[in-house]
N, C-alpha and C. Protein backbone atom coordinates (compact mmCIF):
# COMPACT_ATOMS: atom_id res chain seq x y z
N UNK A 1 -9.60 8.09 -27.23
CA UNK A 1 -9.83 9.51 -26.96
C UNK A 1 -10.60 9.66 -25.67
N UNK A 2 -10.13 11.03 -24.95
CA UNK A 2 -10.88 10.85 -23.51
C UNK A 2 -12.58 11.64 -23.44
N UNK A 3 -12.32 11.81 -24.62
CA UNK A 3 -13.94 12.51 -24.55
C UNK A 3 -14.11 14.03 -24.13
N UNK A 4 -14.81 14.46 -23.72
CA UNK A 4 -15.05 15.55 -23.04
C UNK A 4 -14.06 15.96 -21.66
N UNK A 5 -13.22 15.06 -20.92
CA UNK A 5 -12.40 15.78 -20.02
C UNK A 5 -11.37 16.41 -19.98
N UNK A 6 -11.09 17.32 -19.96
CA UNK A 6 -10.14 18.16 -20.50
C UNK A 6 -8.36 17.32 -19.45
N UNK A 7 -7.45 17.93 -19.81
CA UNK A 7 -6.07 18.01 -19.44
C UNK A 7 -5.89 17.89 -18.14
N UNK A 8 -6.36 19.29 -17.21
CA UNK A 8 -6.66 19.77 -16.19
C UNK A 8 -6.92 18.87 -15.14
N UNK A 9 -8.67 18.15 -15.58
CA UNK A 9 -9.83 17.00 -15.04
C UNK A 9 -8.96 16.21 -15.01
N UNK A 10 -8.06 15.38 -15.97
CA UNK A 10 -7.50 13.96 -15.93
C UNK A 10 -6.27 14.35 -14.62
N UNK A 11 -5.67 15.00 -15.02
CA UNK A 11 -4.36 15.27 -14.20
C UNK A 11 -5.25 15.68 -12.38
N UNK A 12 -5.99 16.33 -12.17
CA UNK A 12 -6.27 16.48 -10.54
C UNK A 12 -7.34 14.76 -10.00
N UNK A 13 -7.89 14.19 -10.86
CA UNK A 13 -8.16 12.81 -10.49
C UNK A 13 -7.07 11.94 -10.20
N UNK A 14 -5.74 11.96 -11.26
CA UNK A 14 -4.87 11.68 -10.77
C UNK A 14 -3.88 11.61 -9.62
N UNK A 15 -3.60 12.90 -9.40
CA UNK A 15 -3.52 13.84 -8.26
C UNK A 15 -4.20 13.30 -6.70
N UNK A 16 -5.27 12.98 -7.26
CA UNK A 16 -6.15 12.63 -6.04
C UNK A 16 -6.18 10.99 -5.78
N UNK A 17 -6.20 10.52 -6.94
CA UNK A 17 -5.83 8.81 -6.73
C UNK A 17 -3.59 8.73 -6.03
N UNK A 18 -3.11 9.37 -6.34
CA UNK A 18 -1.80 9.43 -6.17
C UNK A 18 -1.76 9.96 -4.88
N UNK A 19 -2.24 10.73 -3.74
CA UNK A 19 -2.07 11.04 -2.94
C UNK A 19 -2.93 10.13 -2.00
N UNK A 20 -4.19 9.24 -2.42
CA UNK A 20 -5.35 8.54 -1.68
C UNK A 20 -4.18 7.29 -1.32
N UNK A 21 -3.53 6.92 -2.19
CA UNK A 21 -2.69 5.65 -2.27
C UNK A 21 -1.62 6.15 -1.43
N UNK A 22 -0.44 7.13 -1.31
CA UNK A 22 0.45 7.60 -0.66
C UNK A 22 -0.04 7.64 0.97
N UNK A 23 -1.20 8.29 1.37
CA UNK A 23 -1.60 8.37 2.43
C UNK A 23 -1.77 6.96 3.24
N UNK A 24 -2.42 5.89 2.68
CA UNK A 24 -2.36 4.42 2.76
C UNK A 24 -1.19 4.21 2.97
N UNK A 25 -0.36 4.51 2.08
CA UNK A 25 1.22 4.03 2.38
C UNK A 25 1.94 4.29 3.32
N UNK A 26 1.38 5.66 3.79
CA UNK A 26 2.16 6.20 5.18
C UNK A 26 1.80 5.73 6.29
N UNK A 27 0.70 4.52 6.72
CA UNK A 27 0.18 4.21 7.58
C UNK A 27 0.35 2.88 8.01
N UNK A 28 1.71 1.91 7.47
CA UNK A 28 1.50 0.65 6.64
C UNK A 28 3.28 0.27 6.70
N UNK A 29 3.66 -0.84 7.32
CA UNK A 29 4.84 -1.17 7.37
C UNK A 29 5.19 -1.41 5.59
N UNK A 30 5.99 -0.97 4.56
CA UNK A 30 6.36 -1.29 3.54
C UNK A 30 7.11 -2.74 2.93
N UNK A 31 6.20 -3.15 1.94
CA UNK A 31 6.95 -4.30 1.76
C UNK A 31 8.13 -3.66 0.60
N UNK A 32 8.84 -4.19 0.18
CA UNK A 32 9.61 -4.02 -0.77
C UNK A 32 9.04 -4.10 -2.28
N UNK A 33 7.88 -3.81 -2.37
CA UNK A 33 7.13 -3.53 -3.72
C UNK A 33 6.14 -2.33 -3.61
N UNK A 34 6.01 -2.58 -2.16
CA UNK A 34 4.79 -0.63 -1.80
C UNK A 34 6.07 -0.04 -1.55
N UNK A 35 7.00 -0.41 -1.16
CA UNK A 35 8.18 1.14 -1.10
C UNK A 35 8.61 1.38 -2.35
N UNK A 36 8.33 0.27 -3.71
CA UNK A 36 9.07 0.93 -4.95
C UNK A 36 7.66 1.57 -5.47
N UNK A 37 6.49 1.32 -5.32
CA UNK A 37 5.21 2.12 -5.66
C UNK A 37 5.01 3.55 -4.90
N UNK A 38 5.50 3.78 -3.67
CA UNK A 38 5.57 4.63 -2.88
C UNK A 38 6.48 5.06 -3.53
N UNK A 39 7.68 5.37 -4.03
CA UNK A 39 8.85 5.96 -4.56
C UNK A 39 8.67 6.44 -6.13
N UNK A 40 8.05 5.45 -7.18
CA UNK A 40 7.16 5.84 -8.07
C UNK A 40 5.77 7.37 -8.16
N UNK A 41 5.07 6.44 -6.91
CA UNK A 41 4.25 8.15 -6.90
C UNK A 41 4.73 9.38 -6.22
N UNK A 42 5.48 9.33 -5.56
CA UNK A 42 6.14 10.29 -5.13
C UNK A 42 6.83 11.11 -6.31
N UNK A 43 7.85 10.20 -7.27
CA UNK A 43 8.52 11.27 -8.14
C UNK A 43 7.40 11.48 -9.56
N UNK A 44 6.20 10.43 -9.28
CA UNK A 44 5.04 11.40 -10.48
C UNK A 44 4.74 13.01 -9.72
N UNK A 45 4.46 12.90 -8.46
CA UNK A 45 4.23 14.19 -7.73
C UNK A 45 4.42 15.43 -8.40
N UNK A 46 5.97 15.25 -7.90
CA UNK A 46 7.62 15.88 -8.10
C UNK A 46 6.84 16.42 -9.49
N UNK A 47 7.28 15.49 -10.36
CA UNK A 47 7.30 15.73 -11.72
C UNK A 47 6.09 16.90 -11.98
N UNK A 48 4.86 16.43 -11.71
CA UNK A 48 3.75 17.21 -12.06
C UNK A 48 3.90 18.93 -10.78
N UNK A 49 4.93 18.78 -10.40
CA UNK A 49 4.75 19.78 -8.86
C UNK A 49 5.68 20.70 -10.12
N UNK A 50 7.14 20.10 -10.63
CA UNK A 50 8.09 20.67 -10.83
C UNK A 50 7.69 21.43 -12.23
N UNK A 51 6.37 20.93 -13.05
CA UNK A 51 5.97 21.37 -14.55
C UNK A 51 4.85 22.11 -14.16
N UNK A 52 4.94 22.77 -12.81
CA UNK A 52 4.12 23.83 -12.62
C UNK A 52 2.17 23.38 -12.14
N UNK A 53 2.26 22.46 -11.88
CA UNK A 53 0.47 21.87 -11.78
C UNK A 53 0.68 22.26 -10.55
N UNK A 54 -0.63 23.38 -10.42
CA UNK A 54 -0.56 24.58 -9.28
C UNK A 54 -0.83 24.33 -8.25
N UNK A 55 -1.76 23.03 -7.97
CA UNK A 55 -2.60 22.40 -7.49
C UNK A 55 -0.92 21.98 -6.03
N UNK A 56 -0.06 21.74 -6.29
CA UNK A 56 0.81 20.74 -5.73
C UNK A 56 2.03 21.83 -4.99
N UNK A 57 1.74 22.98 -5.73
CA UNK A 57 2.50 24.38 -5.46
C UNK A 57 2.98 24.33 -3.91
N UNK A 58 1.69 23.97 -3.11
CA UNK A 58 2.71 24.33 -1.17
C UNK A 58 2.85 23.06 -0.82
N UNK A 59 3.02 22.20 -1.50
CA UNK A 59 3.18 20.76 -0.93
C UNK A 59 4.65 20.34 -0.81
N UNK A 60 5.29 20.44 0.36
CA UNK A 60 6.79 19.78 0.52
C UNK A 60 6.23 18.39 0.50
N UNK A 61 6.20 17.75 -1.08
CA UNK A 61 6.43 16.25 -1.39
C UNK A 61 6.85 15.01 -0.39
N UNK A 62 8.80 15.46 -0.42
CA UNK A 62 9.43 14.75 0.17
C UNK A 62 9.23 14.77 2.19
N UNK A 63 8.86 15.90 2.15
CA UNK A 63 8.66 15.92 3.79
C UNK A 63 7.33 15.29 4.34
N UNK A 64 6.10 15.32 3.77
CA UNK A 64 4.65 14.37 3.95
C UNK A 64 5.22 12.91 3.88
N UNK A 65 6.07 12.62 2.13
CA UNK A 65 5.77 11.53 2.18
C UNK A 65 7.43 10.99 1.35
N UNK A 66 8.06 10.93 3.13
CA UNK A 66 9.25 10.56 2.74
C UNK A 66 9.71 9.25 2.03
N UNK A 67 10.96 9.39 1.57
CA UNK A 67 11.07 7.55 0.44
C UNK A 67 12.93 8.02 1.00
């Protein structure tokens, strides 16, 4: 059980570890295991962008952080 952090808390830490790592990635010749991790967080993004987490609302995903 997560204790006291609500839904919200877990999902924008996430959010923020998923984009800290993407940004790294964009800076960084890809091996063929950071481009399938890069392609992974990208469609968690998506996913959390497309189920409405508001937070992700003006973010063109695919255009920052192309795959």
């Amino acid at each position: 059980m997560v204790g006291t952090m609500n839904s919200h808390k877990i999902l924008d830490e996430l959010v923020d570890y998923l984009l800290e790592i993407l940004n790294e990635l964009n800076t960084t010749e890809l091996s063929p295991f950071n481009e399938g991790q890069k392609t992974a967080f990208v469609v968690c993004l998506e996913v959390l962008q497309l189920n409405g987490f508001e937070r992700l609302s003006d973010l063109n995903i695919e255009k920052v952080y192309p795959i």
